[in-house]
Each structure stands twice: as structure tokens, then as C-alpha cells.
C-alpha atoms as a PDB file:
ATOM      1  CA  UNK A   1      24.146   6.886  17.093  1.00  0.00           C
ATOM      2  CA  UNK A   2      25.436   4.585  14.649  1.00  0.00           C
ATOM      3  CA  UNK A   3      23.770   3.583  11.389  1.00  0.00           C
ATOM      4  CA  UNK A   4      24.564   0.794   9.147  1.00  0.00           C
ATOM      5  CA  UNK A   5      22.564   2.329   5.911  1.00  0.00           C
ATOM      6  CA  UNK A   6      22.072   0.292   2.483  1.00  0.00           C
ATOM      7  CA  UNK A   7      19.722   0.265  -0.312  1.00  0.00           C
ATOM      8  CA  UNK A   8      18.654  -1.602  -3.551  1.00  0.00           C
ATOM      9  CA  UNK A   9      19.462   0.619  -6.194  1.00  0.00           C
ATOM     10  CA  UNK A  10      23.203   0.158  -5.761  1.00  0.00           C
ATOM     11  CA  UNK A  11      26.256   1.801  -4.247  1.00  0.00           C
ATOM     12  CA  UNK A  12      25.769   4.488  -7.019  1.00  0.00           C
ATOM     13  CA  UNK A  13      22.671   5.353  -6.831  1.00  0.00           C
ATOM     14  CA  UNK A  14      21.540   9.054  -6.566  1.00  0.00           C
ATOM     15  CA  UNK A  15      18.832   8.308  -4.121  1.00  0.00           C
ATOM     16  CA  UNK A  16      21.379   6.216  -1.466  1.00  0.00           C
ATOM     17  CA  UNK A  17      23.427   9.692  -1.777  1.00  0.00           C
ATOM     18  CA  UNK A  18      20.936  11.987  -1.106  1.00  0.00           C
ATOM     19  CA  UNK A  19      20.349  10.008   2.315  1.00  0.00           C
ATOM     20  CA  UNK A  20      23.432  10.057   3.402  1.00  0.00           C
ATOM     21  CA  UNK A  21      23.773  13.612   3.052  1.00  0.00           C
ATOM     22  CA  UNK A  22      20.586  13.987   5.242  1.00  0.00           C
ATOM     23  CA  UNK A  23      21.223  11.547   7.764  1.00  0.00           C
ATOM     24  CA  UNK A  24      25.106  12.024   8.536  1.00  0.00           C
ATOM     25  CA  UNK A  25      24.378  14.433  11.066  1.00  0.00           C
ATOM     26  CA  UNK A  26      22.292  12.045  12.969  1.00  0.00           C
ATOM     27  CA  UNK A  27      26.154  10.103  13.578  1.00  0.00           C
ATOM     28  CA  UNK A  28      28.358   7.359  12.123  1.00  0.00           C
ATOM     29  CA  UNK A  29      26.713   6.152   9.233  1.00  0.00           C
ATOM     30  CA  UNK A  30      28.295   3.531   7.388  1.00  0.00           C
ATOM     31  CA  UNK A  31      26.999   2.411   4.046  1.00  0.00           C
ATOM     32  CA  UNK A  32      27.325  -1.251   2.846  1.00  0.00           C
ATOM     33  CA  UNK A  33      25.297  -1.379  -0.212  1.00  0.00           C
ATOM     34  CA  UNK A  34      24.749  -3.902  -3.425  1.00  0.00           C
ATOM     35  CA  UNK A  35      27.761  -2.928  -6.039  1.00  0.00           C
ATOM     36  CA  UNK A  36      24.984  -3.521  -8.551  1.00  0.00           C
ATOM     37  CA  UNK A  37      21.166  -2.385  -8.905  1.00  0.00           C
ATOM     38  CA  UNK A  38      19.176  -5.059  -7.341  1.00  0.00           C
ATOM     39  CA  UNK A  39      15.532  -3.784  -7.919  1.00  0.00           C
ATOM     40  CA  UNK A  40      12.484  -6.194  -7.059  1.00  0.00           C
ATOM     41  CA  UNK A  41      14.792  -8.862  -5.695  1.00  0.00           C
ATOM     42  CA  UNK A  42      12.691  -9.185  -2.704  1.00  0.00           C
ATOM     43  CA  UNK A  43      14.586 -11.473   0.397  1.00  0.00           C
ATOM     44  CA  UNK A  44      17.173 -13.311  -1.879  1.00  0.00           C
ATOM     45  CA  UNK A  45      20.766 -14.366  -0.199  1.00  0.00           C
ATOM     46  CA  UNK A  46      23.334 -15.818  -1.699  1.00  0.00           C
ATOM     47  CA  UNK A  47      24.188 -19.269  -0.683  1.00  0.00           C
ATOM     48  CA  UNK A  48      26.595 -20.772  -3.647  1.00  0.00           C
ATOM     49  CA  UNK A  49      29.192 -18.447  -4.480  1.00  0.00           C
ATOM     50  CA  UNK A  50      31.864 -15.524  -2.893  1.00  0.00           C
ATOM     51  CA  UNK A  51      30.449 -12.488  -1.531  1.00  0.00           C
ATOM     52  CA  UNK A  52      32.757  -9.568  -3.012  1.00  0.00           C
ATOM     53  CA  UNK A  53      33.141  -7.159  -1.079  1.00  0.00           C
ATOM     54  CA  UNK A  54      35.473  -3.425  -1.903  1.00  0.00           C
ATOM     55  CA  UNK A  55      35.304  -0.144  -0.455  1.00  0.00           C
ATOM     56  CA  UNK A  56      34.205   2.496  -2.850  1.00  0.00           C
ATOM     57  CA  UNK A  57      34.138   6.133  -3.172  1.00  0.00           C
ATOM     58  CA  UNK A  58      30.693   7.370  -3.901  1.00  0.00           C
ATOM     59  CA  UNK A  59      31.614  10.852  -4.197  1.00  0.00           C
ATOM     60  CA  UNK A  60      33.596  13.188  -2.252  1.00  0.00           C
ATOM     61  CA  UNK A  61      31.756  13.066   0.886  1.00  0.00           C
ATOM     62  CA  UNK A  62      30.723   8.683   0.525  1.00  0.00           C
ATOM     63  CA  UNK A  63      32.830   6.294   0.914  1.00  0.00           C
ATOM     64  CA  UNK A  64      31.272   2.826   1.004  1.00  0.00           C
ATOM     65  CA  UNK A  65      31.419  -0.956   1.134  1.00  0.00           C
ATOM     66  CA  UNK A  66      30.540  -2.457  -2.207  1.00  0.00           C
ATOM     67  CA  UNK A  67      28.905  -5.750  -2.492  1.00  0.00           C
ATOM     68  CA  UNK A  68      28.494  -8.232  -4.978  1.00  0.00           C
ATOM     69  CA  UNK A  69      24.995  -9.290  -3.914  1.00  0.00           C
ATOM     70  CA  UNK A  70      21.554  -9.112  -2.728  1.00  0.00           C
ATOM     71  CA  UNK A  71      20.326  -6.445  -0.514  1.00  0.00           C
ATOM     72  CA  UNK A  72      19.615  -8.980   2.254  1.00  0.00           C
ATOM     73  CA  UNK A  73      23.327 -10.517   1.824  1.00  0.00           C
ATOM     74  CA  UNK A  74      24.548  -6.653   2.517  1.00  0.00           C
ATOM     75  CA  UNK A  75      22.643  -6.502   5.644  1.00  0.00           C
ATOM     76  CA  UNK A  76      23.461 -10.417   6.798  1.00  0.00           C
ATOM     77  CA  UNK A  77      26.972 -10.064   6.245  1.00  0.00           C
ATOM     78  CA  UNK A  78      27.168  -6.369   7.452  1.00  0.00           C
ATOM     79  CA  UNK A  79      25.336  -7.347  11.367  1.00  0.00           C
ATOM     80  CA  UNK A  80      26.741 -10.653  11.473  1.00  0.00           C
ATOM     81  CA  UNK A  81      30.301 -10.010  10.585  1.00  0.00           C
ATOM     82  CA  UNK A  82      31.055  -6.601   9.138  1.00  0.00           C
ATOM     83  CA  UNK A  83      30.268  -4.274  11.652  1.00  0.00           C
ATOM     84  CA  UNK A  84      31.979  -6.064  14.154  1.00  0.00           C
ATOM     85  CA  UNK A  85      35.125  -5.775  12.397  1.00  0.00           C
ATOM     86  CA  UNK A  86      34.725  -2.641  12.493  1.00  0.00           C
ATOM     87  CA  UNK A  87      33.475  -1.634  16.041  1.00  0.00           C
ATOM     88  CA  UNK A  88      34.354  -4.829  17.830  1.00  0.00           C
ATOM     89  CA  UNK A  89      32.974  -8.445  18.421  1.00  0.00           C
ATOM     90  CA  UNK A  90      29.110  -8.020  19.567  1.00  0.00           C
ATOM     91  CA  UNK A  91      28.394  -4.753  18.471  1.00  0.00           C
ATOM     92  CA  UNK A  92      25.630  -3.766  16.245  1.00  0.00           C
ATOM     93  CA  UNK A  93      24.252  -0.666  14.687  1.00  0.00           C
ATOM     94  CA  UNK A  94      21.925   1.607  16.714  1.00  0.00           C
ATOM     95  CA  UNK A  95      19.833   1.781  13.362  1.00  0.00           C
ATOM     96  CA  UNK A  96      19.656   0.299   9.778  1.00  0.00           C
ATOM     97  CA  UNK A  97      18.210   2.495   6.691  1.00  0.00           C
ATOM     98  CA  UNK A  98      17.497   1.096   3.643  1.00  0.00           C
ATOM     99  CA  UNK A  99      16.738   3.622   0.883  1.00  0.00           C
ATOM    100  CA  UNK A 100      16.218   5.888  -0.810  1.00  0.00           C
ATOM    101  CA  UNK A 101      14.645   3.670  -3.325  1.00  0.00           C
ATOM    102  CA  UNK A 102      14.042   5.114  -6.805  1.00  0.00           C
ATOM    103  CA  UNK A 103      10.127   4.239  -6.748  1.00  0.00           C
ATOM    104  CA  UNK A 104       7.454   3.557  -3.879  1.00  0.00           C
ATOM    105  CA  UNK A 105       7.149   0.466  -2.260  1.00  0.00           C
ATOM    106  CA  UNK A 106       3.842   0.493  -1.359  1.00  0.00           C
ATOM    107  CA  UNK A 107       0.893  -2.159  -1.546  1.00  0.00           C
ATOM    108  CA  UNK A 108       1.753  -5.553  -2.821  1.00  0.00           C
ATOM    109  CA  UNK A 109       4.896  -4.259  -3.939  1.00  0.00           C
ATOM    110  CA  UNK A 110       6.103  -4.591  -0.358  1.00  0.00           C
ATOM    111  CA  UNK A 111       6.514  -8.115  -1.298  1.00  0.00           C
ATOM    112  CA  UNK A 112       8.862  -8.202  -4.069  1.00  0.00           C
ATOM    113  CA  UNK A 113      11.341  -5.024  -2.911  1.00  0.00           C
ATOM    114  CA  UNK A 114      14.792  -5.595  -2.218  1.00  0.00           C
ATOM    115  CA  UNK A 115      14.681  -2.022   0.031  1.00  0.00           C
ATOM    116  CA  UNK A 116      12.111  -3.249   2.162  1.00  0.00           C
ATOM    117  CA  UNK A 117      13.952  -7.013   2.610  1.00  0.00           C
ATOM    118  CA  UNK A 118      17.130  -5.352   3.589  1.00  0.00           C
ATOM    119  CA  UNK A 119      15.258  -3.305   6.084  1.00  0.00           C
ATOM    120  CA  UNK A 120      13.320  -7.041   7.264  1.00  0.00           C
ATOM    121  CA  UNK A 121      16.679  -8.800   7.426  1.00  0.00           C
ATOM    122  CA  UNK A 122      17.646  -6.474  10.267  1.00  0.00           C
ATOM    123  CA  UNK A 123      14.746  -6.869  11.661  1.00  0.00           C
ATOM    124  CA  UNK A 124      15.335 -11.044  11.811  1.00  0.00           C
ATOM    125  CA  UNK A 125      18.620 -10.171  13.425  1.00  0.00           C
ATOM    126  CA  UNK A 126      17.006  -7.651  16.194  1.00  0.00           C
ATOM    127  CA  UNK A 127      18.154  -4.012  15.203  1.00  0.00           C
ATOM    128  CA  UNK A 128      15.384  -1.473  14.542  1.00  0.00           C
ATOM    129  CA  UNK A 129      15.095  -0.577  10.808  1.00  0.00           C
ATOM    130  CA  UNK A 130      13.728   1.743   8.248  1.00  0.00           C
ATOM    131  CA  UNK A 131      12.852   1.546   5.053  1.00  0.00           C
ATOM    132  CA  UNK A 132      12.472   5.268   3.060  1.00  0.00           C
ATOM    133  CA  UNK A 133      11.371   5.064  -0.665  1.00  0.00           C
ATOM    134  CA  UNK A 134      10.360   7.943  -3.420  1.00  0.00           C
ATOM    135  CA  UNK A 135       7.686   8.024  -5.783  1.00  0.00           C
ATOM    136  CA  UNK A 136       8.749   8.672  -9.110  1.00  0.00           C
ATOM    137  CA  UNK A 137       7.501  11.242 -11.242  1.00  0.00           C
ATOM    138  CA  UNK A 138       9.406  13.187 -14.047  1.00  0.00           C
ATOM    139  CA  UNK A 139      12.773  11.500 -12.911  1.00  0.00           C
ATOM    140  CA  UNK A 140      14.966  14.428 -14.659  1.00  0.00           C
ATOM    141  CA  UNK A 141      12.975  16.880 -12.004  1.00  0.00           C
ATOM    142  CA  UNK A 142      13.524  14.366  -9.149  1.00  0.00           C
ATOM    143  CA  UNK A 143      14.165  16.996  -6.366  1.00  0.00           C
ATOM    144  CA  UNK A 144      16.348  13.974  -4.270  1.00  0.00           C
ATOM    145  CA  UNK A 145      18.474  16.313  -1.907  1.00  0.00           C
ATOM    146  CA  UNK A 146      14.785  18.184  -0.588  1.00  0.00           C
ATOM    147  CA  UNK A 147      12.600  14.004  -0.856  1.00  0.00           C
ATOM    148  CA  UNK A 148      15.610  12.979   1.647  1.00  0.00           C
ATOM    149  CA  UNK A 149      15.014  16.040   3.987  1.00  0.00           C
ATOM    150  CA  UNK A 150      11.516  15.012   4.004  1.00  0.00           C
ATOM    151  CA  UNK A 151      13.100  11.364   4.833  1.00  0.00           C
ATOM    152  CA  UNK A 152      15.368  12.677   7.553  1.00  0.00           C
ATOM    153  CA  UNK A 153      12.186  14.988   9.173  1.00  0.00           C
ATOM    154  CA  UNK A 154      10.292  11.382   9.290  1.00  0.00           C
ATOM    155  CA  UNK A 155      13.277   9.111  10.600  1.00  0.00           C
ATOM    156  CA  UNK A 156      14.225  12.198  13.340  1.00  0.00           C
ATOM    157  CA  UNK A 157       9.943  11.890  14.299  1.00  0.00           C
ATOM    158  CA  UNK A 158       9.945   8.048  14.915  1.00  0.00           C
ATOM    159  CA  UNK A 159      12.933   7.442  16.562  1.00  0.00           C
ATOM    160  CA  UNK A 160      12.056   9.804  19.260  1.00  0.00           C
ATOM    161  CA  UNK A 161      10.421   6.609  20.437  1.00  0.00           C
ATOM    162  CA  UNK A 162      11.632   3.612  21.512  1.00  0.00           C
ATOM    163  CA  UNK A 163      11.593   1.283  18.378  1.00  0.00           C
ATOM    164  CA  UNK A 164      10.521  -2.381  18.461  1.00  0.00           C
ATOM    165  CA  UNK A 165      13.661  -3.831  17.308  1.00  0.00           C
ATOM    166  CA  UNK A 166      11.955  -7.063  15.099  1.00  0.00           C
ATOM    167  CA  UNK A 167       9.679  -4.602  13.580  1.00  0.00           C
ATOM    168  CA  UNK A 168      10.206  -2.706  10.652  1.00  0.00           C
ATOM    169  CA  UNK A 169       9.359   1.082   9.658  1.00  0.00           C
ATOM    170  CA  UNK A 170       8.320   1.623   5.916  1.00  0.00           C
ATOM    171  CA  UNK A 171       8.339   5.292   4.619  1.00  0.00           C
ATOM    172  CA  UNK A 172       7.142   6.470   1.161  1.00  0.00           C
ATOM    173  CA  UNK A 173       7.814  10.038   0.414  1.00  0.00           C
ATOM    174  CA  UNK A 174       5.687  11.512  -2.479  1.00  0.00           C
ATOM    175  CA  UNK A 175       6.572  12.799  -5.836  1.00  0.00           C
ATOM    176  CA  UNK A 176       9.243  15.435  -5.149  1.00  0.00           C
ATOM    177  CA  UNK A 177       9.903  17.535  -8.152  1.00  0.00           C
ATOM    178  CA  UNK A 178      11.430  20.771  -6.302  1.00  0.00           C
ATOM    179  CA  UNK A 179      13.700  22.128  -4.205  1.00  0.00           C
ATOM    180  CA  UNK A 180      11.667  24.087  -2.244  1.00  0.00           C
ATOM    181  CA  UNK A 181       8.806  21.690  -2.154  1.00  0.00           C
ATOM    182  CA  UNK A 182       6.656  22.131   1.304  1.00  0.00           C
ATOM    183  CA  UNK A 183       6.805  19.485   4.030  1.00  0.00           C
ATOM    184  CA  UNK A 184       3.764  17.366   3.278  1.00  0.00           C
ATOM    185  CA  UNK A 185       1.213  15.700   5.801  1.00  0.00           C
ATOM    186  CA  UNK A 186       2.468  12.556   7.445  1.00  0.00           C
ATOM    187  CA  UNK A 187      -0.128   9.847   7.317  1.00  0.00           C
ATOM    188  CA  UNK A 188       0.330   6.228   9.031  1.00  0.00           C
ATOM    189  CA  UNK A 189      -1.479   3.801   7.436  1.00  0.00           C
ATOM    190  CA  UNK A 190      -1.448   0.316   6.645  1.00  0.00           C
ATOM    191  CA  UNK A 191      -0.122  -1.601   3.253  1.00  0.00           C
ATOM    192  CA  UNK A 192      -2.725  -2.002   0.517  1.00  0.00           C
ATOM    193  CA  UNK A 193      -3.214  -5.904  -0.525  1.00  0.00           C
ATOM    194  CA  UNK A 194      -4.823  -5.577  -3.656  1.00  0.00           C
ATOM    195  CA  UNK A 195      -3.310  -7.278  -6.749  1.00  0.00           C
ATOM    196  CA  UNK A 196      -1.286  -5.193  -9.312  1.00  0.00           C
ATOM    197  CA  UNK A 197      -2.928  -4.841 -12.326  1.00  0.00           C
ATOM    198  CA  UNK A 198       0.319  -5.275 -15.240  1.00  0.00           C
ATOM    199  CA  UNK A 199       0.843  -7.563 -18.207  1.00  0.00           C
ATOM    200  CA  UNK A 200       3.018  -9.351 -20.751  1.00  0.00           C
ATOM    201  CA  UNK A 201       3.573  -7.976 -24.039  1.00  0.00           C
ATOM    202  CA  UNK A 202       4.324 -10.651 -25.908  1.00  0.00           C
ATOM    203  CA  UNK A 203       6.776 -10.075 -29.063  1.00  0.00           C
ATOM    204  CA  UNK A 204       9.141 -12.193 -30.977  1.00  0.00           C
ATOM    205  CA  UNK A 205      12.658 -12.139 -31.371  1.00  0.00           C
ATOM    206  CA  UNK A 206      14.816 -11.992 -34.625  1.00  0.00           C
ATOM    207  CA  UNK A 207      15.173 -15.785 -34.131  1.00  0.00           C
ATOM    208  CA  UNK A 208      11.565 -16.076 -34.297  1.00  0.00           C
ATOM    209  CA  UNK A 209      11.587 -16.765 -30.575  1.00  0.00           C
ATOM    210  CA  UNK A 210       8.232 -15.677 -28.521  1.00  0.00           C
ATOM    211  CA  UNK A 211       9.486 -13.901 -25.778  1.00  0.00           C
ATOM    212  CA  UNK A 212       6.818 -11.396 -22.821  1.00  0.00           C
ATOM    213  CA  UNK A 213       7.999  -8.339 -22.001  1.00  0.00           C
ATOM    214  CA  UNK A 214       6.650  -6.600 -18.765  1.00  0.00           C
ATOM    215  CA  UNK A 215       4.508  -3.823 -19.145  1.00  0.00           C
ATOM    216  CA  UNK A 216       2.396  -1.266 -16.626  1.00  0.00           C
ATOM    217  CA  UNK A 217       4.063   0.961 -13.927  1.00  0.00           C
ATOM    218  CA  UNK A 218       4.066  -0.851 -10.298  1.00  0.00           C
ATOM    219  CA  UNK A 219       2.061   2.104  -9.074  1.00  0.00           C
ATOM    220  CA  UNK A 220      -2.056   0.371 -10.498  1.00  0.00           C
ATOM    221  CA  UNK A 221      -4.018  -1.989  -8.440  1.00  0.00           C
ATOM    222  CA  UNK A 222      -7.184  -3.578  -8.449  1.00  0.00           C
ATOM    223  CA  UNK A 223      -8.283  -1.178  -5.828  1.00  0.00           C
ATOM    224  CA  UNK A 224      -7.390   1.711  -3.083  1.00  0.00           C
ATOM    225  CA  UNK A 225      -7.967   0.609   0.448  1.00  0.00           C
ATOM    226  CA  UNK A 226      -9.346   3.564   2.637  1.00  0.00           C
ATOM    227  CA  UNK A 227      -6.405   4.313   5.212  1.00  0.00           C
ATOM    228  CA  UNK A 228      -3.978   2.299   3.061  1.00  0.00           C
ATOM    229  CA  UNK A 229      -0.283   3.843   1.999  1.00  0.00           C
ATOM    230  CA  UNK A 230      -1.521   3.748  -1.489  1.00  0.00           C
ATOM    231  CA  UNK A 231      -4.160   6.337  -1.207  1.00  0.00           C
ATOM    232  CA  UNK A 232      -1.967   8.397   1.416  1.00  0.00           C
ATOM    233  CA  UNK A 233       0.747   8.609  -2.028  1.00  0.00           C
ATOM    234  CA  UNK A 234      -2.030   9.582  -3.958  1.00  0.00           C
ATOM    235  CA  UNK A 235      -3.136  12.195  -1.447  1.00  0.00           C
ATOM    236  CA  UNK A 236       1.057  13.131  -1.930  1.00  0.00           C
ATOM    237  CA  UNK A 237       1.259  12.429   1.609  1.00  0.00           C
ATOM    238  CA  UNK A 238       4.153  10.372   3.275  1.00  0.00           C
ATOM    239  CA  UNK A 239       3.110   7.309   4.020  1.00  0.00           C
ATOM    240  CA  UNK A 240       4.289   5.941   6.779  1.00  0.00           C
ATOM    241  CA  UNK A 241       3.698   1.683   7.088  1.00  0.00           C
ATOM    242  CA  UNK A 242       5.007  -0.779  10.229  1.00  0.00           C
ATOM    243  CA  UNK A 243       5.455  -3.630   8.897  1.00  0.00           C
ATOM    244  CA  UNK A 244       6.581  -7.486  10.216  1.00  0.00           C
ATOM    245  CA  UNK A 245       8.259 -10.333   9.082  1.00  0.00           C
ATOM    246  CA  UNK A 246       5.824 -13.324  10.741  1.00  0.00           C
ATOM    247  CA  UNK A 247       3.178 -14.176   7.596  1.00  0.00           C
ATOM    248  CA  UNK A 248       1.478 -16.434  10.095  1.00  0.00           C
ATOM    249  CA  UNK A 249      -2.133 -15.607   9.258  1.00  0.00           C
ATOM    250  CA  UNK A 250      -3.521 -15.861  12.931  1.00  0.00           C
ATOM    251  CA  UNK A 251      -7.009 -15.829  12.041  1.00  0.00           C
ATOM    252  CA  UNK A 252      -7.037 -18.851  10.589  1.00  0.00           C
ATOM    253  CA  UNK A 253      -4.758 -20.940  12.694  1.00  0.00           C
ATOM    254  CA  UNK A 254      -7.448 -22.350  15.012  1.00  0.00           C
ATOM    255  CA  UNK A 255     -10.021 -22.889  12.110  1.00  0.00           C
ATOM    256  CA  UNK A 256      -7.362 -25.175  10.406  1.00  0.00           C
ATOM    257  CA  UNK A 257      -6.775 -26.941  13.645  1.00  0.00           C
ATOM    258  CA  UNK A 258     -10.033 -27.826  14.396  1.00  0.00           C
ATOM    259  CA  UNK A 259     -10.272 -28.925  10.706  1.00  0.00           C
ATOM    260  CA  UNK A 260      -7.440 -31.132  11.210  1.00  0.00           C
ATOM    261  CA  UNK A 261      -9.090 -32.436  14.201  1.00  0.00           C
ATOM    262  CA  UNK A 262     -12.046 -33.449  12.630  1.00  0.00           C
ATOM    263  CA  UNK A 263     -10.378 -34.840   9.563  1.00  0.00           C
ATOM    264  CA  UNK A 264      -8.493 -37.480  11.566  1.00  0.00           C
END
């Protein structure tokens, strides 16, 4: 199997390490990864300027392909022109994993991650993908080595089946604060839509400038959907979420044609 694996957090990021380590074994993983942390960037690309790109040594066992861009851009330009300078014209990954993030991406924070767009981006361009992100607790007891076994135990699980490859897989491993931390419960549910409930502190600068600073922890909403990957976190379940790219709201497409009719 080959794996084209890239995050959010950056090339450097402890969490992008961790699931190497776990997933090597699994075959050639190659990581091509934002050279900078690119948190809540959601589906940007990068249309006006250069796409730097320089292979990096992570650490003794990584070595990587740095980019200077969005999370999306790492996965466009990785499928559509990277890999097959490496492996040959046509070829594409067997598998593209996005993660570990450093924080869940769960509920209506779906919409605004830059894990869970690189993940979608494969998805536009037809190879299977997962997403894997941790919730944060104490981050100096962040237990990432044993959160990305729990990853790899998940990823082995679902791609025992044949995977759709326009669909995406979202995973959201609990608070792990220990080593020897037991497996948890695996629950698949769907994404929470409630708003986040967050705010604007607004302060003023020496200038006398006003200026809003964001404030509340990603992690509150307005409420917990039964069967929703917000409650399975809270249960300190995995969460596992399939998730799509089409926002066509189906429901609602023959009520606004028949309004349309009758509005002529």
C-alpha cells in the first residue's frame, strides 16, 4: 500500500510524527505536509503566488516534502503532480491521511479544519481518505505515540473494506493522557450541526485601536445531538464520522423548484 499522508499542523508537528510512526508499517508512506501551521484554514488553495516546495527531515526516521501552503494545495499538488514524479505518470496513492490534528474536529468545526479539507480534496480527486484528529486535554501529558496506535487500530478496521473513493473517513480519538491508556469503544456517528457557542473580547491597543480577540475553546455548542461525534468524545469514545463533499441539501431541491415554478 502506498500512502500519501499530510496534516494541518505543519511538517513539524508532534502529532503528524506520531502517525507516521504508527502507520509506516502499513507501506510507503510519503508525507507532503504545510511547512507552516495552517490551523482552521478550512478548503483554501493558493491561486496567486509560487508553491515552495523542499524536502525536510522531520526527525531521524521522517523525511518529508515541505510546502509553503494550504493543506488542500499539499494534497492538489501532491495527486496531481507530485506523486507522479515520484511513482510515474497516472499513479496515485492507495490512501491519503490527514492528521494527527492537535484538537478534534468534530461538529461544526468540520467546516473550518484544514485536516479535514486536505482529507476532502482527495476525495474531489477520487482516492479514499482519512482524516484522524486528537482531543486535547493537558497538552504537556498528550500521550501522542499510544492516541496514534489508537489511530492506526481504527484506519487497519476500516480499510478492511472496500472504501468509497469520493467519500471521506473522519476519526476523533479522545483525550489521551497515557501511555498505557486502554483501547476505547469505537462509536460511528454522525457530525453534530449545532452552532459554537465563542466570543470576541474586545480590547484596545496601545494606539488606542479597538481590536476582538477570540475567546472560548472550539469544543462548546449550543447543544449535543444524540448519536452525534460530539457526545461519542464526551463519552471518550472514538468517533468515527463519513463525511462528503456535495452540500446539495436534497430535501429541499424539489420544494424550491416547484417554488420557482409557481413564481414565474
Amino acid at each position: 500500500m502506498k500512502i500519501l499522508l499530510t496534516n494541518d499542523d505543519g511538517i513539524h508537528a508532534p502529532g503528524i510524527a506520531a502517525l507516521f510512526d504508527a502507520i509506516s508499517s502499513m507501506g510507503e508512506v510519503v508525507v507532503i505536509a504545510p511547512a507552516t501551521v495552517q490551523s482552521a484554514m478550512s478548503h483554501g488553495i493558493t491561486f496567486h503566488r509560487p508553491l515552495m516546495v523542499r524536502e525536510v527531515d522531520v526527525n531521524p526516521r521522517l523525511r518529508g516534502f515541505a510546502i509553503d501552503g494550504t493543506p488542500a494545495d499539499c494534497v492538489k499538488i501532491g495527486l496531481r503532480t507530485m506523486w507522479g514524479e515520484r511513482f510515474g505518470a497516472g499513479t496515485r496513492p492507495d490512501l491519503v491521511v490527514s492528521g494527527m490534528n492537535s484538537g478534534a474536529n468534530v461538529g461544526i468545526n468540520v467546516i473550518y479544519s484544514g485536516t479535514i479539507a486536505a482529507a476532502i480534496e482527495a476525495a474531489f480527486l477520487g482516492v479514499p481518505a482519512i482524516a484522524v484528529s486528537l482531543h486535547m486535554g493537558d497538552t504537556s501529558r498528550t500521550a501522542w505515540a499510544r492516541a496514534a496506535q489508537f489511530a492506526r487500530a481504527t484506519i487497519d478496521r476500516l480499510v478492511a473494506h472496500p472504501m468509497d473513493p469520493h467519500r471521506v473517513l473522519s476519526i476523533n480519538i479522545p483525550r489521551t493522557e497515557s501511555d498505557t491508556a486502554p483501547m476505547p469503544q469505537t462509536r460511528v456517528v454522525r457530525m453534530n450541526t449545532a452552532a459554537g457557542i465563542d466570543s470576541h473580547e474586545r480590547r484596545v491597543s496601545p494606539e488606542g485601536r479597538p481590536y476582538y480577540w477570540p475567546c472560548g475553546n472550539g469544543m462548546q455548542f449550543a447543544h449535543t445531538a444524540e448519536g452525534s461525534d460530539v457526545e461519542a468524545l464526551a463519552d471518550r469514545c472514538i468517533a468515527v464520522t463519513p463525511l462528503f463533499h456535495d452540500l446539495t441539501d436534497e430535501a429541499s431541491l424539489g420544494v424550491w423548484a416547484k417554488r420557482m415554478r409557481e413564481s414565474h
